[in-house]
PDB file of N, CA and C in Angstrom:
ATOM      1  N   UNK A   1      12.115 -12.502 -37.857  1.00  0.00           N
ATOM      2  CA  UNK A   1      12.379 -13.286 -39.057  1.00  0.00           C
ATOM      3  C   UNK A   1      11.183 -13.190 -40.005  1.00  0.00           C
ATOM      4  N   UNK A   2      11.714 -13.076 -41.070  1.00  0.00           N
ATOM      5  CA  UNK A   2      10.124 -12.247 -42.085  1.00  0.00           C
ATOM      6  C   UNK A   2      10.373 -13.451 -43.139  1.00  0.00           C
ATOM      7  N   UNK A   3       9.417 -14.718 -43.497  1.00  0.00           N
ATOM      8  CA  UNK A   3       9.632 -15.338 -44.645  1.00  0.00           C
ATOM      9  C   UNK A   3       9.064 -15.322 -45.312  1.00  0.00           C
ATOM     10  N   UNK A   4       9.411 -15.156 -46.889  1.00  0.00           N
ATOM     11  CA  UNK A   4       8.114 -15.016 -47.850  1.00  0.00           C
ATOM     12  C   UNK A   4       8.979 -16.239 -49.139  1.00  0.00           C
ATOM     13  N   UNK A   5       7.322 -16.926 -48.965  1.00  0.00           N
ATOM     14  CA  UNK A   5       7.308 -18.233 -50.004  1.00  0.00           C
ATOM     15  C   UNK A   5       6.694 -17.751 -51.443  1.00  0.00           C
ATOM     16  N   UNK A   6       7.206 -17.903 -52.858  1.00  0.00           N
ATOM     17  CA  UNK A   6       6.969 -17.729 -54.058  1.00  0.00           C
ATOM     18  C   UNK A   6       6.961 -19.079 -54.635  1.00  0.00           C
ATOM     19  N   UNK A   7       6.005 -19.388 -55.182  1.00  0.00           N
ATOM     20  CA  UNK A   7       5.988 -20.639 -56.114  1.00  0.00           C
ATOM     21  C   UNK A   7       6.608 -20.160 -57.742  1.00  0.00           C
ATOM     22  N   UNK A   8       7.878 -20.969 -57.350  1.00  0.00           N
ATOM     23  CA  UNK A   8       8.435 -20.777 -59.203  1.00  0.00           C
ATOM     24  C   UNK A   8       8.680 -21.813 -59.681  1.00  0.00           C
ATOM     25  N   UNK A   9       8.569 -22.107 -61.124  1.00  0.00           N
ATOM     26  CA  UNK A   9       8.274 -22.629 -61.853  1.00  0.00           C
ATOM     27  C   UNK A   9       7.765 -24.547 -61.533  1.00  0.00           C
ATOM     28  N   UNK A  10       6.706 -24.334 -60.405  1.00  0.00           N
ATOM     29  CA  UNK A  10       6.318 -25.504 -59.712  1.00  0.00           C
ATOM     30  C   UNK A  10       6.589 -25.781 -58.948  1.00  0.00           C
ATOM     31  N   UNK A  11       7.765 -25.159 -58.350  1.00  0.00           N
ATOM     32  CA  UNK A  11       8.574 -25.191 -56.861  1.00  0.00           C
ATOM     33  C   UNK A  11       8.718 -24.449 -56.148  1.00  0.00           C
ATOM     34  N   UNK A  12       8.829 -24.198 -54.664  1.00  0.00           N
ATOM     35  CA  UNK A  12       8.450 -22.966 -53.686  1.00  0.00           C
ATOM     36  C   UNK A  12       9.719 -22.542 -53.684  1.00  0.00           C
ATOM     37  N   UNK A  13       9.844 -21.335 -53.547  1.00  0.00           N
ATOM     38  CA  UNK A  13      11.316 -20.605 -53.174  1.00  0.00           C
ATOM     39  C   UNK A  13      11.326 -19.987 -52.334  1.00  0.00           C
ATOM     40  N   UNK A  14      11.777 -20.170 -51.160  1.00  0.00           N
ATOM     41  CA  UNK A  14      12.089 -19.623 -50.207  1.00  0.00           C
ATOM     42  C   UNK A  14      12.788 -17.942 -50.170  1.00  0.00           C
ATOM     43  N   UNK A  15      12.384 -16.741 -50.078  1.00  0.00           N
ATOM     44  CA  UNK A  15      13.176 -15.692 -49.872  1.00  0.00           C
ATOM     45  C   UNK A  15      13.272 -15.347 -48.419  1.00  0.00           C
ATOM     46  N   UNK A  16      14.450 -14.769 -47.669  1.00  0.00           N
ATOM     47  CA  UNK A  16      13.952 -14.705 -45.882  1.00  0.00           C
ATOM     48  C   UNK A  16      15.078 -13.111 -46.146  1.00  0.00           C
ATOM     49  N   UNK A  17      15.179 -12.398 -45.159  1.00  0.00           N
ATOM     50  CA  UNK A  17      15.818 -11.634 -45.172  1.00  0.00           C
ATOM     51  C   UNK A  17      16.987 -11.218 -44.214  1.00  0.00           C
ATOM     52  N   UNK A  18      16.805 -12.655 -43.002  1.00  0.00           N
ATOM     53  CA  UNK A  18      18.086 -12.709 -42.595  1.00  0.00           C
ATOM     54  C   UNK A  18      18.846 -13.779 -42.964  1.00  0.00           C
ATOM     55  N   UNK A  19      20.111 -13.117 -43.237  1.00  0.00           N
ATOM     56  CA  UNK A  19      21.471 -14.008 -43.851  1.00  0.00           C
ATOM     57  C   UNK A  19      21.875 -14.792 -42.639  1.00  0.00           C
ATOM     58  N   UNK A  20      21.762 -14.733 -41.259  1.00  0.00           N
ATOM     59  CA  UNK A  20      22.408 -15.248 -40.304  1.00  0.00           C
ATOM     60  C   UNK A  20      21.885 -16.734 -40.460  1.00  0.00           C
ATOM     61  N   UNK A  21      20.743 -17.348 -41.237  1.00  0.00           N
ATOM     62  CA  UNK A  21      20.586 -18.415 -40.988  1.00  0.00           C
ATOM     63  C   UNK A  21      21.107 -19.242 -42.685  1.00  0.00           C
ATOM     64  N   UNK A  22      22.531 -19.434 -42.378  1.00  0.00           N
ATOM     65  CA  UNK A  22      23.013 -19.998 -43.704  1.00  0.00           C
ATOM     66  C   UNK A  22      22.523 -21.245 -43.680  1.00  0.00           C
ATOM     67  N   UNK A  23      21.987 -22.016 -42.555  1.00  0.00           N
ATOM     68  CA  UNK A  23      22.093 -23.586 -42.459  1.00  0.00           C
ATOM     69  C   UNK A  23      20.419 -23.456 -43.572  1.00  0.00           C
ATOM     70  N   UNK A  24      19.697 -22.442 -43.155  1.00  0.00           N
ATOM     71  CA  UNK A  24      18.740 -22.931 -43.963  1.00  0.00           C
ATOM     72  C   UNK A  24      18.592 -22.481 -45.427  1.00  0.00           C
ATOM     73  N   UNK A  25      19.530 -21.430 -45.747  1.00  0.00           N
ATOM     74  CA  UNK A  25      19.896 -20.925 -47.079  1.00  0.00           C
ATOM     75  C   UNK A  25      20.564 -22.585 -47.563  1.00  0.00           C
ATOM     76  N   UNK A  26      20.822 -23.415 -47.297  1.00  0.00           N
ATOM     77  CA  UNK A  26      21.508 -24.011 -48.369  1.00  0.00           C
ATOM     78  C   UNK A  26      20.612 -25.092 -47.938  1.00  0.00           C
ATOM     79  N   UNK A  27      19.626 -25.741 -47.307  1.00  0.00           N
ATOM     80  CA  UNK A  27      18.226 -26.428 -47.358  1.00  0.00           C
ATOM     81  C   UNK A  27      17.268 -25.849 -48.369  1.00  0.00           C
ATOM     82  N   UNK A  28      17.489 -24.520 -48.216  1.00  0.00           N
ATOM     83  CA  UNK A  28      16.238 -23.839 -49.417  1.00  0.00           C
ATOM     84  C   UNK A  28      16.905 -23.760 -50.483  1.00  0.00           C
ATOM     85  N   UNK A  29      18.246 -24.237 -51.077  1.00  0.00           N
ATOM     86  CA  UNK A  29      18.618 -24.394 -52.141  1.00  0.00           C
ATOM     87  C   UNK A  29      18.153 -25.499 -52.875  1.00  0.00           C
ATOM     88  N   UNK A  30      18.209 -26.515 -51.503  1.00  0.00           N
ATOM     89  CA  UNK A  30      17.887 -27.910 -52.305  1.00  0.00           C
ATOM     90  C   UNK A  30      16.161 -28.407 -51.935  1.00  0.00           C
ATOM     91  N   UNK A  31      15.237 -27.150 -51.562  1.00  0.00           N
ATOM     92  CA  UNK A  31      14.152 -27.047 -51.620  1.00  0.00           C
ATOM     93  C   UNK A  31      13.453 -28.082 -50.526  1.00  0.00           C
ATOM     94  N   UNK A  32      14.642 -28.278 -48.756  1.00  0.00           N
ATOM     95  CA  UNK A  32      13.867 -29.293 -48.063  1.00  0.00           C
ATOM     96  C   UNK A  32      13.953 -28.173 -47.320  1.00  0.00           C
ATOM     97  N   UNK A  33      14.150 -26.959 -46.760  1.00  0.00           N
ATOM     98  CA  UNK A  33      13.600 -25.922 -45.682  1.00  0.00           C
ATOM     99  C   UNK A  33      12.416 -25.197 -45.979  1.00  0.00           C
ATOM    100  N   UNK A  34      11.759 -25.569 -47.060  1.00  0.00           N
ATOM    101  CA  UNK A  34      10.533 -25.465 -47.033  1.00  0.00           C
ATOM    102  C   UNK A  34       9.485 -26.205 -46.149  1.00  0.00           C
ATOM    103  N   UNK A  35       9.706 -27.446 -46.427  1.00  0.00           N
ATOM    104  CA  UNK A  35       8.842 -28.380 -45.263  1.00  0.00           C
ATOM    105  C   UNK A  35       9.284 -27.662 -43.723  1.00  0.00           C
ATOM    106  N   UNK A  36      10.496 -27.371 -43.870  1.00  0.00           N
ATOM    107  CA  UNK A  36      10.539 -26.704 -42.119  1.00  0.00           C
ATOM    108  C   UNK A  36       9.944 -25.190 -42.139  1.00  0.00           C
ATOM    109  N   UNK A  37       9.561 -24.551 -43.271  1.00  0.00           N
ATOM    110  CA  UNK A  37       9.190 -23.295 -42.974  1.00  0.00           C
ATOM    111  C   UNK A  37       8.040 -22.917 -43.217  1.00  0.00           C
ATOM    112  N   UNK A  38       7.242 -24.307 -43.354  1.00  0.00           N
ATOM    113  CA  UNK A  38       5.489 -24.369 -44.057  1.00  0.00           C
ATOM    114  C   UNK A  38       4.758 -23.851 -42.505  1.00  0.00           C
ATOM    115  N   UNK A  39       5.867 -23.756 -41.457  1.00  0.00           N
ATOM    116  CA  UNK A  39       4.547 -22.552 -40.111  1.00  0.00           C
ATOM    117  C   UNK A  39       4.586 -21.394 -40.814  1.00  0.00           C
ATOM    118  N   UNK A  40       5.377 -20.499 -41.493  1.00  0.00           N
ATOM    119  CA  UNK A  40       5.081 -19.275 -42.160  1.00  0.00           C
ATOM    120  C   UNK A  40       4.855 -19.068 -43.680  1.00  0.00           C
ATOM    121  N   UNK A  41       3.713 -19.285 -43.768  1.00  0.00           N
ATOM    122  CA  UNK A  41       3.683 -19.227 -45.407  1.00  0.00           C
ATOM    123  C   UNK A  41       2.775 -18.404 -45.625  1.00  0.00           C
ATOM    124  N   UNK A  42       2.856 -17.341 -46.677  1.00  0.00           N
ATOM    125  CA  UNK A  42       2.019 -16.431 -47.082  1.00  0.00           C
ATOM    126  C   UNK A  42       1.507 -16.727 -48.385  1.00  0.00           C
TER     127      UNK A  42
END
């Protein structure tokens, strides 16, 4: 699982490159799977 965090326009955006985890694609929509994904942050 490869995650890469971008700060846009004041807010982190989550990009990941596997689709299998939809539960957290739609947490990183509403910008709370960040707090769960702050162990990998580049």
């Amino acid at each position: 699982m490869t995650y890469i965090i971008k700060k846009r326009l004041g807010f982190e955006a989550v990009i990941y490159t596997m689709k299998r985890i939809k539960k957290l694609y739609q947490h990183y929509i509403n910008g709370c799977a960040i707090l769960k994904i702050t162990k990998i942050m580049i």
